[in-house]
C-alpha atoms as a PDB file:
ATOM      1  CA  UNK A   1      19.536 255.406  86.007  1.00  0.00           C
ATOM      2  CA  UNK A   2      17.571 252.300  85.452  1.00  0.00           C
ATOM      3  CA  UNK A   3      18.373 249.091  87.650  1.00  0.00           C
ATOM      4  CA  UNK A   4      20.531 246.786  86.273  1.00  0.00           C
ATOM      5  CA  UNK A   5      19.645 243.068  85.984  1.00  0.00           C
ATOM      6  CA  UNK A   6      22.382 241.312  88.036  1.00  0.00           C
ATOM      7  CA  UNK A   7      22.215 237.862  86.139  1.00  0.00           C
ATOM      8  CA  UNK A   8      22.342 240.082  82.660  1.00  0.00           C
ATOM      9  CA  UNK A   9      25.270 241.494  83.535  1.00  0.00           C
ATOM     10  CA  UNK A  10      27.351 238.438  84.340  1.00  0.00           C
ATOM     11  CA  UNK A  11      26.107 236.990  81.460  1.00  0.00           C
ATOM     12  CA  UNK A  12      27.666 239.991  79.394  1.00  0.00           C
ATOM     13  CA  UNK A  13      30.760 239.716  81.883  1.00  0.00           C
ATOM     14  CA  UNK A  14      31.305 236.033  80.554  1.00  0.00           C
ATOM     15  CA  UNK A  15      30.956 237.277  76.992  1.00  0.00           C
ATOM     16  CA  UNK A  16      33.161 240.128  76.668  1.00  0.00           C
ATOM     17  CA  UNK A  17      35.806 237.715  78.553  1.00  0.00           C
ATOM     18  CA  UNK A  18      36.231 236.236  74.756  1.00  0.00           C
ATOM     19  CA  UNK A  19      37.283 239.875  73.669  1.00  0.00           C
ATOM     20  CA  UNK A  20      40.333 239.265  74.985  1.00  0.00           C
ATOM     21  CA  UNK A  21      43.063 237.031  72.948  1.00  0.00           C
ATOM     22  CA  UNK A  22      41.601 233.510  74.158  1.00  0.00           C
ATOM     23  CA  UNK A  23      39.681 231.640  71.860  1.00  0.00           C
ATOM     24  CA  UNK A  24      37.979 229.256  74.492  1.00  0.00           C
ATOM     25  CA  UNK A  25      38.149 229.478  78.453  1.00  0.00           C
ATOM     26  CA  UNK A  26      37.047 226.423  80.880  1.00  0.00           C
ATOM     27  CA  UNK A  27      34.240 226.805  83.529  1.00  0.00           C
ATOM     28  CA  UNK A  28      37.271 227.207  85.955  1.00  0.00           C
ATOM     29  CA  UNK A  29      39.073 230.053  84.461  1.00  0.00           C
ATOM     30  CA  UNK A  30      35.493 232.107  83.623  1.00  0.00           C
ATOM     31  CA  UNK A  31      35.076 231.369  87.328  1.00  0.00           C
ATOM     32  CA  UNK A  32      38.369 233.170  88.737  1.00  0.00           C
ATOM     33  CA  UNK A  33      38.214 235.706  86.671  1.00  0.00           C
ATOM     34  CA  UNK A  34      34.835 236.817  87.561  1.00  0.00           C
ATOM     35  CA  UNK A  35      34.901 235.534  91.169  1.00  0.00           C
ATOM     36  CA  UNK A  36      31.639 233.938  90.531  1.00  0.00           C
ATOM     37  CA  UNK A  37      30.403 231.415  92.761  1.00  0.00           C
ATOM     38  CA  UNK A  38      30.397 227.963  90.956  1.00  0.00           C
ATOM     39  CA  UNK A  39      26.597 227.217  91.160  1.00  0.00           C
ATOM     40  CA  UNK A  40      25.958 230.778  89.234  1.00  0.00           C
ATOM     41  CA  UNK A  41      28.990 229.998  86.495  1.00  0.00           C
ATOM     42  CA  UNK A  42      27.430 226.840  85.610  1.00  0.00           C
ATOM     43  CA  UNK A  43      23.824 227.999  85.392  1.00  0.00           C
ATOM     44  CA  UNK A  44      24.549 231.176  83.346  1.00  0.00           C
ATOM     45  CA  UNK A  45      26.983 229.263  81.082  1.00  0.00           C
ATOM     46  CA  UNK A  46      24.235 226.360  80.175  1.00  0.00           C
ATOM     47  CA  UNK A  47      21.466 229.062  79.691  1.00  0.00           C
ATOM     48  CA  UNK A  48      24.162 230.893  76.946  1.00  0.00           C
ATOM     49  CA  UNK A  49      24.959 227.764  75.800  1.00  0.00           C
ATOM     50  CA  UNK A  50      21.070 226.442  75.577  1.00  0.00           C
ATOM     51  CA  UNK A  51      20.855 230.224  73.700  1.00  0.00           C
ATOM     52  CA  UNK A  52      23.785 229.671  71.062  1.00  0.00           C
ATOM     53  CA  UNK A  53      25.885 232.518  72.606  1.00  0.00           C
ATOM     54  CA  UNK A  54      28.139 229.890  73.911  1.00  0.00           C
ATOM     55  CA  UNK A  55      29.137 226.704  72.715  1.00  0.00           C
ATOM     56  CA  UNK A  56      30.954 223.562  74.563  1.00  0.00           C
ATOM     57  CA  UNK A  57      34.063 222.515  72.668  1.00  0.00           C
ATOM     58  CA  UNK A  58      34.622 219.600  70.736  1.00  0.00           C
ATOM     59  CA  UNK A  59      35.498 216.540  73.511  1.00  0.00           C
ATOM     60  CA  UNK A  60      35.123 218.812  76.118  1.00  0.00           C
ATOM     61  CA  UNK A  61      32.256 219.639  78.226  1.00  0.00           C
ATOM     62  CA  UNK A  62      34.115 222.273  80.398  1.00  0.00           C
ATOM     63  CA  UNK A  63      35.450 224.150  77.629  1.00  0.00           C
ATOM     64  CA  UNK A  64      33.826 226.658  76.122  1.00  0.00           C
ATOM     65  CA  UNK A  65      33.898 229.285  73.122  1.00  0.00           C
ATOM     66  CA  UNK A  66      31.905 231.620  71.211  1.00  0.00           C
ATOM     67  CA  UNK A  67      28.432 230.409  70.127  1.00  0.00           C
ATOM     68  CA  UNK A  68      27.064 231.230  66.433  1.00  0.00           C
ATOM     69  CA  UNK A  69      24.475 233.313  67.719  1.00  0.00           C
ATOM     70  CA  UNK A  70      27.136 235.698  68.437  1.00  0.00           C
ATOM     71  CA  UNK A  71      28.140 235.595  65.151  1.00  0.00           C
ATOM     72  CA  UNK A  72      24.467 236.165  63.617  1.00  0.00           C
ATOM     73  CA  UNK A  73      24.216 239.116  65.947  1.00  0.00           C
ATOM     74  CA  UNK A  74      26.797 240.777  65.055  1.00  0.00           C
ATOM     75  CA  UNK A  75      26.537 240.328  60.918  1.00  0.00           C
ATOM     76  CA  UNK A  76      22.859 241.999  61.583  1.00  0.00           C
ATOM     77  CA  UNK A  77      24.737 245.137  63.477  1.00  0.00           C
ATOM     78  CA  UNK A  78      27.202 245.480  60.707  1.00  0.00           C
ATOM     79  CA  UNK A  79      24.639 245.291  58.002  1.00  0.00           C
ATOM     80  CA  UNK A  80      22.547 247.975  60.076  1.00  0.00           C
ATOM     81  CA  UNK A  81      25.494 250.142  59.672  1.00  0.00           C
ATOM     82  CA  UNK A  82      26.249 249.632  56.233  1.00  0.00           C
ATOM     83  CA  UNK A  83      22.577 250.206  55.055  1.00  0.00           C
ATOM     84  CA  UNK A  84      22.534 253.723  57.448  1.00  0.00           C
ATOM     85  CA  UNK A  85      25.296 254.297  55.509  1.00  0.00           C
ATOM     86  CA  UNK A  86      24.661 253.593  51.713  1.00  0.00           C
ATOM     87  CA  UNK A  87      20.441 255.248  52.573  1.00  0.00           C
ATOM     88  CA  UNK A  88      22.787 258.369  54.021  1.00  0.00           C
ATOM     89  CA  UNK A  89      24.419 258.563  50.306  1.00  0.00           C
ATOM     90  CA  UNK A  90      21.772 257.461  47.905  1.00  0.00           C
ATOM     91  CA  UNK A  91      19.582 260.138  49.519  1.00  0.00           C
ATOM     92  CA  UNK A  92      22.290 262.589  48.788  1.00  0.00           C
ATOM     93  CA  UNK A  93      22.229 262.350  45.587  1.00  0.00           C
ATOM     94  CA  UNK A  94      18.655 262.245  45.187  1.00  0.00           C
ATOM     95  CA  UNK A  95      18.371 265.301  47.325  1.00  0.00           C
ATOM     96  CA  UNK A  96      21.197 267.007  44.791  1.00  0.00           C
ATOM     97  CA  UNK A  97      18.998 266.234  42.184  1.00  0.00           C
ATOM     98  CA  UNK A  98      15.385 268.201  43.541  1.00  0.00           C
ATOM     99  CA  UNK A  99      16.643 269.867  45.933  1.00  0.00           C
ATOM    100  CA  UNK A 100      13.657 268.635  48.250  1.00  0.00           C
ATOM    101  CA  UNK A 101      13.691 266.539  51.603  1.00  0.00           C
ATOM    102  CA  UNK A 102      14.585 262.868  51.024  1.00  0.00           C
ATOM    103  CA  UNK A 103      13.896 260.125  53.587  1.00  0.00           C
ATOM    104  CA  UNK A 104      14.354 256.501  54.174  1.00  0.00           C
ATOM    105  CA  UNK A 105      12.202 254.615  56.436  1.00  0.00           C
ATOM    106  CA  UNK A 106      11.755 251.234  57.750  1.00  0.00           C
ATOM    107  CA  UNK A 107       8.806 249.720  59.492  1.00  0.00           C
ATOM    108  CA  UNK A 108       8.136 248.925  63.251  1.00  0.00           C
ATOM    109  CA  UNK A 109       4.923 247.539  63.512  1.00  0.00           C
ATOM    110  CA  UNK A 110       2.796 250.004  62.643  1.00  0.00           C
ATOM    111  CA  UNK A 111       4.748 253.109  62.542  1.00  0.00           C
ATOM    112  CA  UNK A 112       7.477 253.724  60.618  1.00  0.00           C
ATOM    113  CA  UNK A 113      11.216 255.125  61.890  1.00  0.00           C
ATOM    114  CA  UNK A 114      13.178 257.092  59.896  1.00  0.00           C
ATOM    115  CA  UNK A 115      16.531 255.827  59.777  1.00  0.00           C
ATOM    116  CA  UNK A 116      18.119 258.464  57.140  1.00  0.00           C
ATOM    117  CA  UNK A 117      17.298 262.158  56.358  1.00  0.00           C
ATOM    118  CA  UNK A 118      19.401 264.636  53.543  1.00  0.00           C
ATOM    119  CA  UNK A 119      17.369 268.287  54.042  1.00  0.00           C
ATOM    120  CA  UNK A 120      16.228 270.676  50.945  1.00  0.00           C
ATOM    121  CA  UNK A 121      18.493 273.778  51.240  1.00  0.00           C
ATOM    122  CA  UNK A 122      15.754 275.770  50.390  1.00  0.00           C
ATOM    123  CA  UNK A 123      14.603 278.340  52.992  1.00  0.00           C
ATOM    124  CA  UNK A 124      11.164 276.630  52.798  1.00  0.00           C
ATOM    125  CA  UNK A 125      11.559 272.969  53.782  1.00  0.00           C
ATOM    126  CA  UNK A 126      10.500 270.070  56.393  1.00  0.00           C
ATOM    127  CA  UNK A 127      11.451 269.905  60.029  1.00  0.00           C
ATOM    128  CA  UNK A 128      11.899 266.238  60.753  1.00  0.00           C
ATOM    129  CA  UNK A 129      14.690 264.079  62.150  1.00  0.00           C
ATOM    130  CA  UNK A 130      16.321 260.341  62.205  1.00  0.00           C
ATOM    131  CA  UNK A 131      14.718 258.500  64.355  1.00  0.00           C
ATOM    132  CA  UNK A 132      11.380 259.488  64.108  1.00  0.00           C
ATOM    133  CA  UNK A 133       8.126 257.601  64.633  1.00  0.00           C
ATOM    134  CA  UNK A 134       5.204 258.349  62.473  1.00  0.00           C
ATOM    135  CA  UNK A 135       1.659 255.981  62.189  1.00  0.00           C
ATOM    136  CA  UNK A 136       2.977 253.727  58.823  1.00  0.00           C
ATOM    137  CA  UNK A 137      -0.831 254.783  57.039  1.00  0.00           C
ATOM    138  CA  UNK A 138      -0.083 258.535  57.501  1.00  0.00           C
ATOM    139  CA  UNK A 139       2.887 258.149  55.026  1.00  0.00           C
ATOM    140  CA  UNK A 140       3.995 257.497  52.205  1.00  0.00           C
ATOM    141  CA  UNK A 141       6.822 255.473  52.850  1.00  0.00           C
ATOM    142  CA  UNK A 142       4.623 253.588  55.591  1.00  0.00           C
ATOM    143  CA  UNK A 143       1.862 252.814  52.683  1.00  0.00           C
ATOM    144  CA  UNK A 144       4.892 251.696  50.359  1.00  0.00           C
ATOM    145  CA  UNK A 145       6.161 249.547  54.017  1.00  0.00           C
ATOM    146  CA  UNK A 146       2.728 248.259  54.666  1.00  0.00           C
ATOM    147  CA  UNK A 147       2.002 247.366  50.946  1.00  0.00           C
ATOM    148  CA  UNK A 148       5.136 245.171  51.410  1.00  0.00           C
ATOM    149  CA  UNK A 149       3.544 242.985  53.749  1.00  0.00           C
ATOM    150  CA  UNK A 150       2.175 239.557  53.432  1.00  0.00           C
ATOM    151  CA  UNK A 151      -1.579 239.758  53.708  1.00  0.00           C
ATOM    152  CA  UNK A 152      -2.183 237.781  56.713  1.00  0.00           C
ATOM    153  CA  UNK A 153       0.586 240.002  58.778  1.00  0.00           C
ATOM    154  CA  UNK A 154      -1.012 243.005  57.229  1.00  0.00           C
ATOM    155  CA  UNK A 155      -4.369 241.449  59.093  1.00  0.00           C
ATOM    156  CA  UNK A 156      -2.608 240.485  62.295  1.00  0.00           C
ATOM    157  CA  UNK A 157      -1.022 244.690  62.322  1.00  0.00           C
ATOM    158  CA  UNK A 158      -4.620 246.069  61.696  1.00  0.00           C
ATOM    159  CA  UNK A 159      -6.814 243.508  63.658  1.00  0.00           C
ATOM    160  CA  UNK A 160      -8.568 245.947  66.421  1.00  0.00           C
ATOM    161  CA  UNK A 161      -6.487 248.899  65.626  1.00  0.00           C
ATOM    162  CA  UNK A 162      -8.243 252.529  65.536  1.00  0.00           C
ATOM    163  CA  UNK A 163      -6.643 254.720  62.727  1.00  0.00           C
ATOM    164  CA  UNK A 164      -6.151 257.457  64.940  1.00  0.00           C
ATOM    165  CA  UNK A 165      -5.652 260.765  62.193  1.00  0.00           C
ATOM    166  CA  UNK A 166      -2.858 263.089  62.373  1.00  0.00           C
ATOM    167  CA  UNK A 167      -5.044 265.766  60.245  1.00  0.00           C
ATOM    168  CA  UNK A 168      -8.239 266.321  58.629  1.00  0.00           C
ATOM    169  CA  UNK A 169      -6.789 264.576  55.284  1.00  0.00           C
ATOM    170  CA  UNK A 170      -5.395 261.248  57.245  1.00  0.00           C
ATOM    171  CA  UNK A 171      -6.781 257.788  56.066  1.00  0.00           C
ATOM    172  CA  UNK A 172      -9.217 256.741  58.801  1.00  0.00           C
ATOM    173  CA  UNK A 173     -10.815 253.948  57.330  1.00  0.00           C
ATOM    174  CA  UNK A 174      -8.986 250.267  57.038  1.00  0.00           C
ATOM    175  CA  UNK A 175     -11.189 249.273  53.747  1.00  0.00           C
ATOM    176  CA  UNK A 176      -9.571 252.562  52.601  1.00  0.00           C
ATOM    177  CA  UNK A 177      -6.394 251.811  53.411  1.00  0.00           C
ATOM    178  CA  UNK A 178      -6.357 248.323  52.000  1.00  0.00           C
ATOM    179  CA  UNK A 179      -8.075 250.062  48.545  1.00  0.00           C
ATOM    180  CA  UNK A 180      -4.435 252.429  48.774  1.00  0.00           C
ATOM    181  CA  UNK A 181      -2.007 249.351  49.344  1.00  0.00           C
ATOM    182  CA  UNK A 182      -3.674 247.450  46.425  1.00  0.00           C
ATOM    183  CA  UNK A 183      -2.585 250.164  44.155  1.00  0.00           C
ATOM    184  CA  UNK A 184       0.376 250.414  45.847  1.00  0.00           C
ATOM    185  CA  UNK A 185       1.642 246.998  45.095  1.00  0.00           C
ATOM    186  CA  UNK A 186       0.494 247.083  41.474  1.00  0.00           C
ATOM    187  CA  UNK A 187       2.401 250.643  41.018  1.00  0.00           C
ATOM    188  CA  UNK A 188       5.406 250.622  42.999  1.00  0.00           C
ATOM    189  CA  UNK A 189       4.881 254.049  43.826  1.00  0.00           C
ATOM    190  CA  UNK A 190       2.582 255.270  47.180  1.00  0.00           C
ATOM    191  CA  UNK A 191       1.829 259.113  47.569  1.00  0.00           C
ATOM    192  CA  UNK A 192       0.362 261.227  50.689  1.00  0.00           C
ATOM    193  CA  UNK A 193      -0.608 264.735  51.146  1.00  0.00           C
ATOM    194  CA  UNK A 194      -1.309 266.322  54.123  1.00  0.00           C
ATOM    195  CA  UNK A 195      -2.249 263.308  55.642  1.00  0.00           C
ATOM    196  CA  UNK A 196       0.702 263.445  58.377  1.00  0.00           C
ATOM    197  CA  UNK A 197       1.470 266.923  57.388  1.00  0.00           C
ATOM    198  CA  UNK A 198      -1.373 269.420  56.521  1.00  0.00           C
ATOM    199  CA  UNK A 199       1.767 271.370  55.198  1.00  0.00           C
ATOM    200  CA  UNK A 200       3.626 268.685  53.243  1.00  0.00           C
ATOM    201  CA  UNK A 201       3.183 265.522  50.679  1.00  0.00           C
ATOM    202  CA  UNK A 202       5.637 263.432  49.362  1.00  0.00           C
ATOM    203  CA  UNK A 203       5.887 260.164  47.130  1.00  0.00           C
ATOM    204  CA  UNK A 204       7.904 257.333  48.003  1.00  0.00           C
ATOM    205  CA  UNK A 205       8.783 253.726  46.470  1.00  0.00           C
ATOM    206  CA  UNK A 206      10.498 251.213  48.261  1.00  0.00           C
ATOM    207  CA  UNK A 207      14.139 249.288  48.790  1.00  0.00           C
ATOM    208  CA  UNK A 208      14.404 245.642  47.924  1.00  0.00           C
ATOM    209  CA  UNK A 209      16.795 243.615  49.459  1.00  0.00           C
ATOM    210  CA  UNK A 210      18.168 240.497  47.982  1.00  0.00           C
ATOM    211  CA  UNK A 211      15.338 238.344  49.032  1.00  0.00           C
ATOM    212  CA  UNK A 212      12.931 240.653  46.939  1.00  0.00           C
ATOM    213  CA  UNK A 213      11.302 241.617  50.186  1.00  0.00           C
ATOM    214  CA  UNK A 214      10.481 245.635  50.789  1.00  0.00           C
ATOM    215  CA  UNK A 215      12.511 245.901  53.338  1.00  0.00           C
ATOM    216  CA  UNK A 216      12.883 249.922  53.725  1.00  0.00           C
ATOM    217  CA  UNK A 217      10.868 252.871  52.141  1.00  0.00           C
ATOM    218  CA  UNK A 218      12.226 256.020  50.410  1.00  0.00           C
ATOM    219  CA  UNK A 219      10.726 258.802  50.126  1.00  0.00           C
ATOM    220  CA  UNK A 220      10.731 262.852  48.236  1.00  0.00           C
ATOM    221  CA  UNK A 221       8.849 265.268  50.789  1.00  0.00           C
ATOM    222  CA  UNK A 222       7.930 268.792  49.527  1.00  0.00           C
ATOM    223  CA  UNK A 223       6.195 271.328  51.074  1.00  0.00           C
ATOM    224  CA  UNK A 224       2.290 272.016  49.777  1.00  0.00           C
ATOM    225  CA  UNK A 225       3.610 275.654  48.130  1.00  0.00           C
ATOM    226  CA  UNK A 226       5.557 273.810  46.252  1.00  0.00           C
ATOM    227  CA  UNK A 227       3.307 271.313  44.833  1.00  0.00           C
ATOM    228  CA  UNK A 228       2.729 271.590  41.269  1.00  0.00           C
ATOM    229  CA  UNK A 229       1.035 268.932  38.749  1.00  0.00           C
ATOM    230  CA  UNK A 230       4.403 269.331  36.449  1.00  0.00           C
ATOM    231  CA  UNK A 231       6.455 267.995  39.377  1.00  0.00           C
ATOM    232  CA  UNK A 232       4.988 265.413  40.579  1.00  0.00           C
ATOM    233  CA  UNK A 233       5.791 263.041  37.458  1.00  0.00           C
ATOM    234  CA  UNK A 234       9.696 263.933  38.011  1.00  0.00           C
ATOM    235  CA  UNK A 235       9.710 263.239  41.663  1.00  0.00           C
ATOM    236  CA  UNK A 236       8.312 260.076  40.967  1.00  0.00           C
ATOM    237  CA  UNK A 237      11.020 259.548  38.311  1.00  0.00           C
ATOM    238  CA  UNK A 238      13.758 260.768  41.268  1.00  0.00           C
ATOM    239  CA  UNK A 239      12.460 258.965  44.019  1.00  0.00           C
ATOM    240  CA  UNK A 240      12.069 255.489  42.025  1.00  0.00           C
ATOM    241  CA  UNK A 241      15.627 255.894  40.713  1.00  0.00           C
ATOM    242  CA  UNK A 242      16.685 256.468  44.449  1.00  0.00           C
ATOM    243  CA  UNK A 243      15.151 253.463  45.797  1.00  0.00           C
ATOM    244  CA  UNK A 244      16.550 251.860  42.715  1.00  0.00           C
ATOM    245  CA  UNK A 245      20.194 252.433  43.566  1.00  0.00           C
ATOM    246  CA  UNK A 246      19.823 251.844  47.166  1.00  0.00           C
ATOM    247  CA  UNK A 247      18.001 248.222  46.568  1.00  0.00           C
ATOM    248  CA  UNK A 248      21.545 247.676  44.232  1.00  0.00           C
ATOM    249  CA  UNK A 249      23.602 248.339  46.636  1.00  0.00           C
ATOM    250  CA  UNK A 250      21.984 246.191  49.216  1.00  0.00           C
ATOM    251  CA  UNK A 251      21.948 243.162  46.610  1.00  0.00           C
ATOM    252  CA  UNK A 252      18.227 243.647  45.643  1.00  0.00           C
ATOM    253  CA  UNK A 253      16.334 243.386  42.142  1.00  0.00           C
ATOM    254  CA  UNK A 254      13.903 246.404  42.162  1.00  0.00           C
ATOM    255  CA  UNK A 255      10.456 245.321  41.026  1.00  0.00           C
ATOM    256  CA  UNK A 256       9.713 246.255  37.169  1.00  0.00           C
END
């Protein structure tokens, strides 16, 4: 087991004390009920003050409650879960409807995690799994995720960076790469073939949120015996409807 940080812990120690049914505690009571020395309460308690975890109450200077940051923390955890949750189902029903792998990704830097995955029940089908990591230009929910960008962090991601292939068929090349991202942002719509998979494509278009930023990437992936020049046109249809519903439900206006 990794070492833990002592001066991280009683900072989390003086946090979860507001779990309990008190509102606000003084520097004396945090004190007792920790058995801190007084030097280390006060330090910790300014630096979680000076950090918006705590706050000082109104009048008095010893008294202290929960900070906003707390609050802003926590709203981001419960809209993680809620979007895990509402990819989960719009990916159901997408998968229902082709019967082909379905995923929804969001981007790291340059890769791309896969936070949701609904499986083809065919006998032929994809062996991935939540959670992940793939190089973002390899896919096509990382082209969609990249294509999302502003320019100048697109520039900052690439600067110096080797495209380091996954197969023969991966994009190598950054002027390449920008080329695929232009059309990318005019279509809506990003596609890849064996270029992570030598045995797989897919085609992916990606999740608004109510900012109209790209803030996620799904994506239909189908095996290369399955690829057929009738298909590809309804997938596209599928996977835009998908990422459709899923930007609703997260407040966003899906780009015409």
């Amino acid at each position: 087991m990794p070492r833990m940080v002592p001066a991280v812990l009683r900072a989390a120690d003086i946090l979860e004390l507001f779990l309990g049914r008190e509102v606000s505690l003084t520097a004396t009571e945090i004190v007792e009920r920790l058995q801190l020395p007084r030097s280390t309460a006060h330090e910790l308690l300014a630096t979680l003050v000076a950090r918006n975890f705590l706050s000082r109450q109104s009048g008095e200077e010893n008294v202290y409650r929960l900070g906003p940051r707390v609050l802003e923390l926590g709203s981001r955890y419960q809209q993680t879960l809620e979007f895990a949750t509402e990819a989960d189902a719009v990916a159901r029903q997408v998968a229902a409807k082709c019967d082909e792998t379905v995923h929804v990704a969001i981007l790291d830097g340059l890769e791309v995690v896969y936070v949701s995955k609904i499986d083809s029940t065919r006998s032929v089908r994809l062996i991935s799994e939540v959670g992940r990591r793939l190089p973002a230009y390899c896919t096509g929910v990382g082209k969609v995720l990249l294509a999302g960008l502003a320019r100048e962090k697109l520039n900052e991601l690439l600067k110096g960076r080797k495209l380091v292939p996954l197969t023969d068929r991966s994009i190598t090349s950054r002027t390449e790469l920008r080329r695929q991202l232009d059309e990318v942002r005019r279509t809506g719509i990003a596609y890849e073939c064996g270029e992570s998979n030598p045995e797989a494509g897919c085609v992916a278009a990606p999740v608004v949120d109510s900012s109209g930023k790209w803030v996620a990437a799904m994506s239909i992936s189908i095996p290369t015996s399955r690829h057929t020049d009738d298909a590809w046109p309804r997938w596209e249809k599928l996977v835009r409807e998908g990422a459709t519903e899923l930007s609703r439900r997260l407040g966003g206006t899906y780009p015409e």
